[in-house]
Protein backbone atom coordinates (compact mmCIF):
# COMPACT_ATOMS: atom_id res chain seq x y z
CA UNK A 1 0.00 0.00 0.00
CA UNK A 2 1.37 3.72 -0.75
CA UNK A 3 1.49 6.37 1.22
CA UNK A 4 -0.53 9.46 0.45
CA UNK A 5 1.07 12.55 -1.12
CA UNK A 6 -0.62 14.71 1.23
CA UNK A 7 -1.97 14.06 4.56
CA UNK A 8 -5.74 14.35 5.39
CA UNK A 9 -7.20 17.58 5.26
CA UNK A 10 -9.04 19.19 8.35
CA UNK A 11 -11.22 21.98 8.85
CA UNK A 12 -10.22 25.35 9.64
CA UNK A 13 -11.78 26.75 12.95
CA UNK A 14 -14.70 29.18 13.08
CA UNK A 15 -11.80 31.49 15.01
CA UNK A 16 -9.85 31.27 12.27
CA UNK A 17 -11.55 32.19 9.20
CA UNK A 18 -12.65 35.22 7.64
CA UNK A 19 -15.97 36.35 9.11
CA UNK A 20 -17.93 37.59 5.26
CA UNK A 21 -17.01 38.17 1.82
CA UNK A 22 -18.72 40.43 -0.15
CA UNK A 23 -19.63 39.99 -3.50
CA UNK A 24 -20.86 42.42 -5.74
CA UNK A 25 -21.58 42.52 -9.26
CA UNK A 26 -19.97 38.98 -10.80
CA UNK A 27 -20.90 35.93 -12.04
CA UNK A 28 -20.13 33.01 -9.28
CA UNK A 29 -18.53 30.01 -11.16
CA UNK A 30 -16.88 26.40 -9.57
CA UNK A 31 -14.01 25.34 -11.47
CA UNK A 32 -12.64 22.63 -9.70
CA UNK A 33 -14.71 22.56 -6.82
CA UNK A 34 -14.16 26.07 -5.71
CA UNK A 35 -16.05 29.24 -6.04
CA UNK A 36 -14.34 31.81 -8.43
CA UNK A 37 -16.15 35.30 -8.91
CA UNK A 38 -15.76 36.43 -12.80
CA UNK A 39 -16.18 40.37 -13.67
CA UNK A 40 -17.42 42.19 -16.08
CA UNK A 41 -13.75 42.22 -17.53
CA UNK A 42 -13.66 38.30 -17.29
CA UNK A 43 -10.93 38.65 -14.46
CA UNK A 44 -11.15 35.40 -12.27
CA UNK A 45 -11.23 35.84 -8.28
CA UNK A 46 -10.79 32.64 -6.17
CA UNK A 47 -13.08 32.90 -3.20
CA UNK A 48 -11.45 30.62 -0.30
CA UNK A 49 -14.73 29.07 1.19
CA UNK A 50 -13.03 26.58 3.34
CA UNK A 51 -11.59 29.53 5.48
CA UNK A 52 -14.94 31.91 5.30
CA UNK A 53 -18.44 31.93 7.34
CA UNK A 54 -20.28 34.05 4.99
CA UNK A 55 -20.66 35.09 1.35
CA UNK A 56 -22.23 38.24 1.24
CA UNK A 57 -24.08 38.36 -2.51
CA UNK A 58 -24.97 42.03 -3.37
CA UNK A 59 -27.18 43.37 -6.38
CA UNK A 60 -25.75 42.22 -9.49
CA UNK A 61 -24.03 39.04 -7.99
CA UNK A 62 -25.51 35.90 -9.85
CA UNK A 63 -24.37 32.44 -9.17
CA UNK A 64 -25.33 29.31 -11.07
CA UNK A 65 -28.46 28.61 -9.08
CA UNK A 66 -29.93 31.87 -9.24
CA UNK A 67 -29.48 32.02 -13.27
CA UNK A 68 -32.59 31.20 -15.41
């Protein structure tokens, strides 16, 4: 049996992470299993959701469950 590459991942601790994010006026994509925010200029914006509480989305935010 091999060992793995990298060892298990754990959660980060409400203490630790970033309270909110705001998001305003972008299109939320997942590429790769993470959210990325994409302007109006089609300049990509990782959002780090294992180390937030809260996404703030603001007027003109639309994410791929709110399209239709």
């Amino acid at each position: 049996m091999t060992e793995p590459i990298l060892p298990p991942l754990k959660p980060i601790p409400i203490k630790d992470r970033i309270s909110v994010a705001h998001v305003e006026k972008g299109n939320i994509d997942v590429l790769d299993g993470a959210f990325v925010v994409v302007d109006k200029n089609g300049v990509r914006t990782h959002i780090p959701v294992g180390g937030l509480v809260c996404i703030m989305l603001e007027p003109g935010t639309c994410s791929p469950h709110t399209r239709g």
